[in-house]
Protein backbone atom coordinates (compact mmCIF):
# COMPACT_ATOMS: atom_id res chain seq x y z
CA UNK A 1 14.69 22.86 27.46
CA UNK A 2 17.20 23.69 24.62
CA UNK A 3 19.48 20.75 25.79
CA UNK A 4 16.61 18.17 25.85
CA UNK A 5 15.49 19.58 22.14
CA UNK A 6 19.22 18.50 20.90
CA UNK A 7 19.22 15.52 22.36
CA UNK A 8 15.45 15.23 20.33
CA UNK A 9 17.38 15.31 17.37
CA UNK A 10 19.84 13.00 17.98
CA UNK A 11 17.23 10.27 19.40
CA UNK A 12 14.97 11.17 16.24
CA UNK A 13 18.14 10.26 13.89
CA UNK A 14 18.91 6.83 16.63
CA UNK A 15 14.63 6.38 16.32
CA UNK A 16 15.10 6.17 12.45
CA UNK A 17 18.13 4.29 12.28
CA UNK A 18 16.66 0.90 14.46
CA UNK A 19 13.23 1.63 12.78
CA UNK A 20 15.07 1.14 9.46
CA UNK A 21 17.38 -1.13 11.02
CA UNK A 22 15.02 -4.30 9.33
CA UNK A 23 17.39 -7.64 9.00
CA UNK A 24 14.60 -9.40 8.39
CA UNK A 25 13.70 -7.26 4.64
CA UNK A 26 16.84 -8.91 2.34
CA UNK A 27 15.32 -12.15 2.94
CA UNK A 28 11.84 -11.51 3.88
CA UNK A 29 10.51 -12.95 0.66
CA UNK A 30 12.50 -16.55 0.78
CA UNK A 31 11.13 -16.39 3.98
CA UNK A 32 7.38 -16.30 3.30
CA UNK A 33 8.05 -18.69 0.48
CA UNK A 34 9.51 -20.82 2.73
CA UNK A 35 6.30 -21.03 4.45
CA UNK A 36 5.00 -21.89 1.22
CA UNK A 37 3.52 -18.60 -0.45
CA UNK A 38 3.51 -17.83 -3.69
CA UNK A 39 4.91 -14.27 -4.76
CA UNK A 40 1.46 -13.34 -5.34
CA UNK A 41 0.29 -14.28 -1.42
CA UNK A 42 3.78 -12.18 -1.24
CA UNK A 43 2.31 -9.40 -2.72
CA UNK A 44 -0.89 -9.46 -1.18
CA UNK A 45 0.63 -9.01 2.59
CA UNK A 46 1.95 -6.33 0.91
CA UNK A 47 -1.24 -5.06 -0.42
CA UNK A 48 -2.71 -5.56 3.41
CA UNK A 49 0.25 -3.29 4.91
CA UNK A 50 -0.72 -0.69 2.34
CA UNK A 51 -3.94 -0.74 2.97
CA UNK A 52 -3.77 -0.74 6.58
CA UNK A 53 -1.13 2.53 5.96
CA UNK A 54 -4.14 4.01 3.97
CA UNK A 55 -7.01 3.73 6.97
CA UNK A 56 -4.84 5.15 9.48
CA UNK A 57 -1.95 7.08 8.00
CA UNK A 58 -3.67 10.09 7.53
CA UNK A 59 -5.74 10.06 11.09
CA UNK A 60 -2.22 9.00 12.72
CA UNK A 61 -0.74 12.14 10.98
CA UNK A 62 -3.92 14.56 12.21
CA UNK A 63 -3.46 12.76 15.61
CA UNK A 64 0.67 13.45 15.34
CA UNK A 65 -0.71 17.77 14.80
CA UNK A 66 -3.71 17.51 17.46
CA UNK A 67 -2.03 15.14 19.72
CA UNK A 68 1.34 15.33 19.60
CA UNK A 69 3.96 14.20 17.75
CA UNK A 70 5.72 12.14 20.69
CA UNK A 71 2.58 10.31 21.43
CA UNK A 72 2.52 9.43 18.03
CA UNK A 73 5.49 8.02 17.56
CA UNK A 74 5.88 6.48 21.07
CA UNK A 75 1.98 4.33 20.28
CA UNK A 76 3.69 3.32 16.98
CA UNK A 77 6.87 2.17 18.58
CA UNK A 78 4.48 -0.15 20.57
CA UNK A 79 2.93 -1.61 17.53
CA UNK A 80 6.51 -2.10 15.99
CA UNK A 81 7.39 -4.02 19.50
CA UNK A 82 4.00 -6.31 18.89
CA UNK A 83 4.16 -7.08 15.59
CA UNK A 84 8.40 -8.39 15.64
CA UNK A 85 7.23 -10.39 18.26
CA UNK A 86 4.47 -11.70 16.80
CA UNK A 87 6.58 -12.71 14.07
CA UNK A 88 8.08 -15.51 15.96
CA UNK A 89 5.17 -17.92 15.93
CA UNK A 90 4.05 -16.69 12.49
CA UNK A 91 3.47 -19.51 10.15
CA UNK A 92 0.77 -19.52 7.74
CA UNK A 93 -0.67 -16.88 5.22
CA UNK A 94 -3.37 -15.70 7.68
CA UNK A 95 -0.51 -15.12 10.50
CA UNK A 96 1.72 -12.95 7.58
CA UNK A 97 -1.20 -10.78 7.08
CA UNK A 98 -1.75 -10.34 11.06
CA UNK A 99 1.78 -9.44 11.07
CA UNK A 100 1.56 -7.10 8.56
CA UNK A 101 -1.74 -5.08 10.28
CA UNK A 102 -0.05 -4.70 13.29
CA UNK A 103 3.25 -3.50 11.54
CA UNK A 104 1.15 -1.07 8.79
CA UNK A 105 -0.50 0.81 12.16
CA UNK A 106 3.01 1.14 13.90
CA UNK A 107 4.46 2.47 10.79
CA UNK A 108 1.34 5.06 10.16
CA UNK A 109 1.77 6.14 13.11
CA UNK A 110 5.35 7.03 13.27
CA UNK A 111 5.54 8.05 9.41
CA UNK A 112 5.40 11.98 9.45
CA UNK A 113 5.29 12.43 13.00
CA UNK A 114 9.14 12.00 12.84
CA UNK A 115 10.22 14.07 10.13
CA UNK A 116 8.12 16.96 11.86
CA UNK A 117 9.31 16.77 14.94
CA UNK A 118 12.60 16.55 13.34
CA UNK A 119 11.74 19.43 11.82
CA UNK A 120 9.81 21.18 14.83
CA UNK A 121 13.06 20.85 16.52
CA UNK A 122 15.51 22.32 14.40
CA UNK A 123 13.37 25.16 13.58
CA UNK A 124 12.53 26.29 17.36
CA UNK A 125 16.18 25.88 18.07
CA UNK A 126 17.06 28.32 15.31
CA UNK A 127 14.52 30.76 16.02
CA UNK A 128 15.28 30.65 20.15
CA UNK A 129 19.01 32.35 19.18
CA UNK A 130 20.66 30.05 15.95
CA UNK A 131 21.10 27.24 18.42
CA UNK A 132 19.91 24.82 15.69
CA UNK A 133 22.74 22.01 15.47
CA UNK A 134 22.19 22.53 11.13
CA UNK A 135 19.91 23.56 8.42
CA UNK A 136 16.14 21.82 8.50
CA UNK A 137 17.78 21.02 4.86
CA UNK A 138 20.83 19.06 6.07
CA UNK A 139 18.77 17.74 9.09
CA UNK A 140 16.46 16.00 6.90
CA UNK A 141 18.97 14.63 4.72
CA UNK A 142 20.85 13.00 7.39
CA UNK A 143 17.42 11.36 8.86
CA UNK A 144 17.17 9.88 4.69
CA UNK A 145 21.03 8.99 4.78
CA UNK A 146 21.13 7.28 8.57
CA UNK A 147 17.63 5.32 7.65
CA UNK A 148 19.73 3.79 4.43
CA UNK A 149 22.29 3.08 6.14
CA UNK A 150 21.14 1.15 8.95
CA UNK A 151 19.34 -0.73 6.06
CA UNK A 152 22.47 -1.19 4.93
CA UNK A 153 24.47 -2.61 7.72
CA UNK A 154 21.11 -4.66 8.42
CA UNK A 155 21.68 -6.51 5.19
CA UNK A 156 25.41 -7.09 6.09
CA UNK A 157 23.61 -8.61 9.52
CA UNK A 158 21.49 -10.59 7.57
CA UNK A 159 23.42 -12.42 5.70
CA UNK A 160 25.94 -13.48 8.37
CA UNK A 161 22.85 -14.49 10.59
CA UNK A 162 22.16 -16.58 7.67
CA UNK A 163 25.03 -18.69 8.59
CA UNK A 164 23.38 -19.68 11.25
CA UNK A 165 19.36 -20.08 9.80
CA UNK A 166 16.52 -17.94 8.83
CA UNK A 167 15.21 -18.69 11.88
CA UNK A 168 18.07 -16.75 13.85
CA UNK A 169 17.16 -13.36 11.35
CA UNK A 170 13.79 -13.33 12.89
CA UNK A 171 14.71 -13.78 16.27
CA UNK A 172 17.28 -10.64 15.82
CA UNK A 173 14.73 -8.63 14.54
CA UNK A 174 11.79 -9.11 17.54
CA UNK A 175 15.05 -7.86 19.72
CA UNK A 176 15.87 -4.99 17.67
CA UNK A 177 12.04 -3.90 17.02
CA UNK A 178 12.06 -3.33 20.78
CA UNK A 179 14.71 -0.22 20.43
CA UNK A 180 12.61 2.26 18.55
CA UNK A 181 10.28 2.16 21.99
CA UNK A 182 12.73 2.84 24.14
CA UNK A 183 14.10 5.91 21.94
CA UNK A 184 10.64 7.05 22.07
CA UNK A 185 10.56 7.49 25.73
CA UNK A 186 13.24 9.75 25.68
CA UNK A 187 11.71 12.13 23.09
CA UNK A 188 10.42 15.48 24.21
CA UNK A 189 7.97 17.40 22.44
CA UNK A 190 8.29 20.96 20.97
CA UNK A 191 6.69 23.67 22.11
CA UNK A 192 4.28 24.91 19.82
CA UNK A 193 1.04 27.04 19.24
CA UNK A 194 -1.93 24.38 19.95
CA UNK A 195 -4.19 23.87 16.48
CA UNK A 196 -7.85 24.57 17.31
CA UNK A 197 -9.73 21.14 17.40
CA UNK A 198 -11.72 22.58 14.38
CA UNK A 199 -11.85 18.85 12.26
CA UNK A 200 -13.75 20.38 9.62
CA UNK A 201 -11.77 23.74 9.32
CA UNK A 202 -8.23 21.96 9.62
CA UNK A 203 -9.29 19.83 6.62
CA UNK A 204 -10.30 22.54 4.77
CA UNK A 205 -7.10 24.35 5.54
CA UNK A 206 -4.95 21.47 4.41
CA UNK A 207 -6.56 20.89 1.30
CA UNK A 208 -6.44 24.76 0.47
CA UNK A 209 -3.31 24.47 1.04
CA UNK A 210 -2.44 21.62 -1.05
CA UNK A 211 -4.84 22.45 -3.82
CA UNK A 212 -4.82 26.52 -4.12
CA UNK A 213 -1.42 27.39 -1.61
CA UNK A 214 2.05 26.85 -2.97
CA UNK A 215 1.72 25.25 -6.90
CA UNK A 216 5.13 23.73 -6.14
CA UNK A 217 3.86 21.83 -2.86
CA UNK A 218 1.44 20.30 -4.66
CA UNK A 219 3.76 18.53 -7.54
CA UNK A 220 6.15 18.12 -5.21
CA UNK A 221 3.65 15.86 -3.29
CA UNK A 222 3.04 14.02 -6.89
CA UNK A 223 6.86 13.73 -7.31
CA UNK A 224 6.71 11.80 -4.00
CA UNK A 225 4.07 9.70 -4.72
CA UNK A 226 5.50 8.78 -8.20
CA UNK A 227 8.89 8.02 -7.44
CA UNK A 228 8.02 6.33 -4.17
CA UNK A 229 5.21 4.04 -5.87
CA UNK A 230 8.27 3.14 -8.63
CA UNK A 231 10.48 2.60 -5.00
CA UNK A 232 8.06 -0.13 -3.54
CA UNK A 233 7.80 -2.04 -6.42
CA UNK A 234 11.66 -2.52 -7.13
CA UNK A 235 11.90 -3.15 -3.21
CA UNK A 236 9.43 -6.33 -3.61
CA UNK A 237 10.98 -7.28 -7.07
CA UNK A 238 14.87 -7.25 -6.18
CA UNK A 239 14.73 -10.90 -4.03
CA UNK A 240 12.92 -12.11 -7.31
CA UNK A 241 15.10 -11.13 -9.63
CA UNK A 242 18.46 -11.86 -7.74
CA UNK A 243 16.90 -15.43 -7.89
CA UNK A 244 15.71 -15.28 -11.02
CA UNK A 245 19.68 -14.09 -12.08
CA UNK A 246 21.45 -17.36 -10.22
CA UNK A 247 22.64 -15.12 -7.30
CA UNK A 248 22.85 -17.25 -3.75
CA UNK A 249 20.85 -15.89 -1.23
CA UNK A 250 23.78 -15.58 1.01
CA UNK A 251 24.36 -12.73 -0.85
CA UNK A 252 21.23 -10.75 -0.90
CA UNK A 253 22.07 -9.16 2.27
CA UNK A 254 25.17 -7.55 1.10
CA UNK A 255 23.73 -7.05 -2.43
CA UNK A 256 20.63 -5.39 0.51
CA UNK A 257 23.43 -3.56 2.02
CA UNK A 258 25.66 -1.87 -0.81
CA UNK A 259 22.17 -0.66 -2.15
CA UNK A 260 20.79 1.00 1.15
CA UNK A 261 24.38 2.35 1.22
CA UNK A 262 24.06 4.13 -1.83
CA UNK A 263 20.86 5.59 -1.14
CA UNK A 264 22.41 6.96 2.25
CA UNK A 265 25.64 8.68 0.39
CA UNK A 266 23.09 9.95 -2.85
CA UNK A 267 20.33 11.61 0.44
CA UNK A 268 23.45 12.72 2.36
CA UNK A 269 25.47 14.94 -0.60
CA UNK A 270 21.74 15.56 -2.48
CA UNK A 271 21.66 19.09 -1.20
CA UNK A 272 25.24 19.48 -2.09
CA UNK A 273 24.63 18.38 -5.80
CA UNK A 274 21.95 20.75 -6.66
CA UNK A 275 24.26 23.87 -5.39
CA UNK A 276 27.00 22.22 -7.92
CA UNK A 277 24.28 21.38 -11.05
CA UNK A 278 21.32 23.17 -10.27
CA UNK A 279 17.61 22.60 -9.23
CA UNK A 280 17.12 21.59 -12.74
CA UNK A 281 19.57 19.54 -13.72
CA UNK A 282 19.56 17.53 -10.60
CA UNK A 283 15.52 16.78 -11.32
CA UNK A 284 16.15 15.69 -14.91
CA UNK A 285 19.58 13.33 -13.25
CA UNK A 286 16.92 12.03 -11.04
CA UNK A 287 14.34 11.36 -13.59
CA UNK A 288 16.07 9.47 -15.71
CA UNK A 289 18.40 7.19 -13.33
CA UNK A 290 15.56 5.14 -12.19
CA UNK A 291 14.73 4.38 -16.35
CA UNK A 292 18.04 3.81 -16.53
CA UNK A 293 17.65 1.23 -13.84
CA UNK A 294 14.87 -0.42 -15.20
CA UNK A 295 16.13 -0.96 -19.13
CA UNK A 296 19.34 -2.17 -17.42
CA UNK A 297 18.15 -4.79 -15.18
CA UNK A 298 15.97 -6.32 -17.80
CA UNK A 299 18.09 -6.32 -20.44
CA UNK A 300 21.65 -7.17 -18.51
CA UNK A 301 22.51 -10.80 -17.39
CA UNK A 302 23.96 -11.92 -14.22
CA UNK A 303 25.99 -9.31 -12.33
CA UNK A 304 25.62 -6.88 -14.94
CA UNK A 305 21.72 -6.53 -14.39
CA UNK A 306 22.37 -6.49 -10.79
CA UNK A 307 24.47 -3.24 -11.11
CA UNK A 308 21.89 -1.56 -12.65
CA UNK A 309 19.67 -1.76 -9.78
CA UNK A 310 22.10 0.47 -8.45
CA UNK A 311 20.77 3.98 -10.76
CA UNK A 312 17.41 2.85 -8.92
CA UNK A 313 19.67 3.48 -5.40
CA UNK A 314 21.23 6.90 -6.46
CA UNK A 315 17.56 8.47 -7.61
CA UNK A 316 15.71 7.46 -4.37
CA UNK A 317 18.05 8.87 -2.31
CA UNK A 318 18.62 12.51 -4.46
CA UNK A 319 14.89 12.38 -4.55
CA UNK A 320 13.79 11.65 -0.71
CA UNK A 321 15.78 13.95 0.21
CA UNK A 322 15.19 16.87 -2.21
CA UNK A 323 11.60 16.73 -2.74
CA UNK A 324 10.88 16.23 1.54
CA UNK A 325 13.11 19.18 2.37
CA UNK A 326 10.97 21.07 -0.25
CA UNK A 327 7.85 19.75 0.86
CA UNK A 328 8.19 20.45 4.55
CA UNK A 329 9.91 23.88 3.89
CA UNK A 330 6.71 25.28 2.58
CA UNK A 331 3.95 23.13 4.74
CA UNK A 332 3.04 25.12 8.24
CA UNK A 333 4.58 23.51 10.98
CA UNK A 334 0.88 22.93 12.51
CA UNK A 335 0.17 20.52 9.69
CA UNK A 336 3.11 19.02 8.36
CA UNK A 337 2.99 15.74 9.81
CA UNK A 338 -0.87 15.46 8.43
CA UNK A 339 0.89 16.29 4.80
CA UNK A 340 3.51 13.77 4.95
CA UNK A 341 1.15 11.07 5.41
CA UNK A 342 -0.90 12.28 2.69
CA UNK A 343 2.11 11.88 0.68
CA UNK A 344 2.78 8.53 1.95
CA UNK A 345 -0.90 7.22 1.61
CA UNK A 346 -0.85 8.14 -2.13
CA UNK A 347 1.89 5.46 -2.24
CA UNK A 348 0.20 2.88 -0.18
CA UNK A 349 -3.35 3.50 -1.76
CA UNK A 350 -2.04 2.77 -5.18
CA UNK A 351 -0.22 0.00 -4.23
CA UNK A 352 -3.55 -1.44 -2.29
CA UNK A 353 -4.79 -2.44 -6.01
CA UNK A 354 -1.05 -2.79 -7.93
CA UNK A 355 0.83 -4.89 -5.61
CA UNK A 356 -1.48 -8.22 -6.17
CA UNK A 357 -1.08 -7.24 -9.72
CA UNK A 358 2.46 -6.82 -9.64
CA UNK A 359 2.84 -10.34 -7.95
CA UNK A 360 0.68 -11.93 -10.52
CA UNK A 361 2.93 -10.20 -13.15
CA UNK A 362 6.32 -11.95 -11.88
CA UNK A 363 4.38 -15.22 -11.43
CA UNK A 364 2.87 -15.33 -15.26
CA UNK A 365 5.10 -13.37 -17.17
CA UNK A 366 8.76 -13.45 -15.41
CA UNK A 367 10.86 -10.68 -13.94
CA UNK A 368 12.27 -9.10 -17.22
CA UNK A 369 8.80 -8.74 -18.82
CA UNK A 370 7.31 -6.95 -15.71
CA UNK A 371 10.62 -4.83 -15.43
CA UNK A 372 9.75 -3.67 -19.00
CA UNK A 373 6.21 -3.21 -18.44
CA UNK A 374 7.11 -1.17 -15.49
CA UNK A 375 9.45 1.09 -17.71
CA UNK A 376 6.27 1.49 -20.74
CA UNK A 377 4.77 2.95 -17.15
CA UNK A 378 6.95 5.08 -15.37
CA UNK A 379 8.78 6.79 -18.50
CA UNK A 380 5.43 9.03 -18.99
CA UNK A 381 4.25 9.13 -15.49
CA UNK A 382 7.58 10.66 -14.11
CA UNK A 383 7.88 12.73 -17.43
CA UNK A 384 3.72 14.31 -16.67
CA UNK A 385 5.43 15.02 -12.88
CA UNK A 386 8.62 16.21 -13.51
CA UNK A 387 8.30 18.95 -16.28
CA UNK A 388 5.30 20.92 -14.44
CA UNK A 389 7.24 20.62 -11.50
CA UNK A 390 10.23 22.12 -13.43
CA UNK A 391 7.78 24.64 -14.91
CA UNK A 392 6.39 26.04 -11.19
CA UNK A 393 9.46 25.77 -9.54
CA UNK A 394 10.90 28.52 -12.17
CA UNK A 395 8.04 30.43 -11.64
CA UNK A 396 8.23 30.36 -7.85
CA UNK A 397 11.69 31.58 -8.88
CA UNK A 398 11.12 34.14 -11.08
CA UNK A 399 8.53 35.79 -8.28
CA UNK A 400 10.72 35.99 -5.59
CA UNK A 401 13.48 37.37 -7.37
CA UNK A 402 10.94 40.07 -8.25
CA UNK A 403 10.11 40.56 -4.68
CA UNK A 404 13.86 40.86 -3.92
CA UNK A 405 14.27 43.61 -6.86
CA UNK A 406 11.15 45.39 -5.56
CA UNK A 407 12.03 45.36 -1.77
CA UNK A 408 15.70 46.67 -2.98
C-alpha cells in the first residue's frame, strides 16, 4: 500500500503537470479572434467557464469528500479528454462556449480533489512511520511550481508549433488533454475514515468551520479569492496588451513561458523566503508586487511594460503557494477538497459578472486605462485582506506560544 501511495504522489505532480500543460492558452485569444470574436465574446466564454466552475465546483468538491477523490479526478480527466477534442471542429461563438462547458466541469471536478489527495497522501505516509517523501508544505509547493512550469515549457511549444499554423497548436493539445486520463487510472485512493452522508450536517460543519473555526482560515480563503480574481484578469489581458505593445505573436509563447517559469521558481523557494523574511514581510512583498505590476505595465512602453508583468509572476506564485499550504494545514482532511473549491468558486463567481465587463473595458477604453482602473481596484481590496490577515495570524501566534509556555 505504502509503495502505491508514493507513486500517488508522483502521478498527482505528472496529473498537474499535463493538466497545466495547455499550448493552446498563449494564443488562445488570436485564436478565437481568428474565428472572428471580439474580446468581449472573448470574455464571455470566459464568463461561461466560470460560471459552469460555480454550479459544479462546490458539488464536485463534496463529491471528491463523499465519493472519493480518485473518482473525482478520474470523471474530470474524461471531460478534459472531450472537450480538447471537441476543440477540433470548433468554429463559431456557440461551439467556444460548448467547449468551454465541457472544459469548466472537467476542471471542477479535478480542482481540490488533487491538492487533497496530494495532501491525503503525504499525511498518511507520515503518520504510518515518517515515510512521507517531504513536508505537506514542500509537497504543495512543488504541485504550484511543476503546474507553472509545464505552462511554461507549453508556451515554448506553442510558439514553435506556430511555425507550422494555429491549426497544428490545437491538434497538440486534443493529444496532450488525453494524458491527465491516463494518470488518473493509476491513482489510488487513501485510506481514510468515511464522512457520514449527513448533507445537511456536513454543510453546517464546513461553514462553522469557515465562519466561527480558525479566524486565519477564513482570510486566508479571502486572500485566495482576491489575489486569484486579480490572477484571471491579467491572464485574459496579457495577449491584449502584448498586441496592443507591437510584440509578434511568435513571441507570446515564450513571453507565456518565461512568465509560468517565474511563477514555478517564486511557488518552489516561497516556503524558503518566509523562514529568511518572515510571515510578515513576505505578505506585505506579496501585496505590493502585483501593484507594482499593474502601474508598470500601464505606464511602461514596449519591452519595458512587458517586464513588469513579471512582479504579477513572482506574487502569484509566493501567494499560491503560501496561502494553500496554510489553508489546507488547518482544514480537516474529511473536507478539504469541499474548501478548496469554495475558494476557487469565489474566483469564478465574481468573474461570472466581471469578465464581460472586463472585455468591454479593453474594447472601449484600451488596455492602459483598464490596467489603471484595475489598480484604483485592487490597491484597497488587497489592502482590506491583507492587514486582518496580518492581524489574526499574530494572534494565532501569540496563543500558541502561550500554550507552549503553559505546557512547559
Amino acid at each position: 500500500m505504502n509503495k502505491s501511495l508514493h507513486n500517488n504522489i508522483r502521478n498527482i505532480y505528472l496529473l498537474g503537470f499535463f493538466n497545466s500543460f495547455m499550448v493552446i492558452n498563449p494564443v488562445f485569444v488570436p485564436l478565437l479572434q481568428g474565428h472572428d470574436l471580439s474580446m468581449n465574446e472573448v470574455l464571455q466564454t470566459q464568463a461561461l467557464f466560470a460560471l459552469t466552475i460555480a454550479l459544479f465546483e462546490v458539488p464536485s468538491g463534496y463529491i471528491a469528500d463523499i465519493w472519493g477523490r480518485r473518482r473525482a479526478i478520474l470523471l474530470g480527466a474524461v471531460f478534459f479528454a472531450i472537450g480538447f477534442l471537441f476543440l477540433l471542429l470548433a468554429d463559431s461563438f456557440v461551439d467556444f462556449l460548448i467547449y468551454e462547458v465541457i472544459l469548466g466541469l472537467g476542471f471542477s471536478l479535478v480542482s481540490g480533489a488533487d491538492l487533497a489527495l496530494l495532501f491525503d497522501t503525504e499525511v498518511y505516509l507520515q503518520e504510518q512511520g515518517g515515510e512521507g517523501s517531504t513536508t505537506t508544505s514542500k509537497s504543495l509547493s512543488r504541485l504550484i511550481s511543476i503546474e507553472a512550469a509545464a505552462s511554461g515549457i507549453a508556451g515554448i511549444i506553442a510558439s514553435l508549433l506556430l511555425l507550422w499554423s494555429l491549426d497544428a497548436v490545437v491538434i497538440a493539445q486534443a493529444v496532450i488533454g488525453l494524458m491527465p486520463l491516463l494518470l488518473a487510472l493509476a491513482l489510488v485512493e487513501v485510506p481514510r475514515p468515511v464522512i457520514e452522508v449527513n448533507h445537511r450536517n456536513n454543510a453546517r460543519s464546513i461553514l462553522e468551520l469557515l465562519l466561527f473555526g480558525k479566524p486565519v482560515v477564513l482570510w486566508t480563503a479571502f486572500a485566495i479569492a482576491a489575489f486569484g480574481l486579480l490572477a484571471v484578469y491579467v491572464f485574459w489581458i496579457y495577449q491584449k496588451y502584448w498586441e496592443f505593445q507591437g510584440v509578434p505573436i511568435e513571441w507570446n509563447g515564450y513571453i507565456w513561458a518565461a512568465f509560468a517559469l517565474t511563477v514555478s521558481v517564486s511557488a518552489n523557494y516561497a516556503s524558503a523566503l518566509e523562514q529568511r523574511l518572515g510571515t510578515h514581510r513576505v505578505l506585505l512583498l506579496i501585496g505590493t508586487l502585483p501593484l507594482l505590476g499593474l502601474l508598470g505595465m500601464a505606464l511602461g512602453a514596449g519591452w519595458i511594460g512587458v517586464m513588469f508583468g513579471f512582479a504579477l509572476q513572482i506574487s502569484r506564485g509566493l501567494s499560491m503557494s503560501l496561502f494553500y499550504e496554510a489553508l489546507n494545514r488547518r482544514v480537516p482532511g474529511n473536507f478539504r477538497a469541499t474548501v478548496n473549491s469554495l475558494v476557487s468558486l469565489a474566483v469564478r463567481a465574481i468573474f461570472i459578472g466581471t469578465g464581460p465587463l472586463l472585455g468591454y473595458a479593453l474594447d472601449r477604453y484600451g488596455v492602459t486605462s483598464t490596467l489603471l482602473i484595475l489598480l484604483a481596484i485592487f490597491a484597497p481590496l488587497l489592502a482590506v485582506v491583507l492587514v486582518p490577515l496580518v492581524a489574526r495570524i499574530r494572534k494565532e501566534e501569540a496563543s500558541e506560544n502561550r500554550q507552549v509556555v503553559a505546557a512547559n
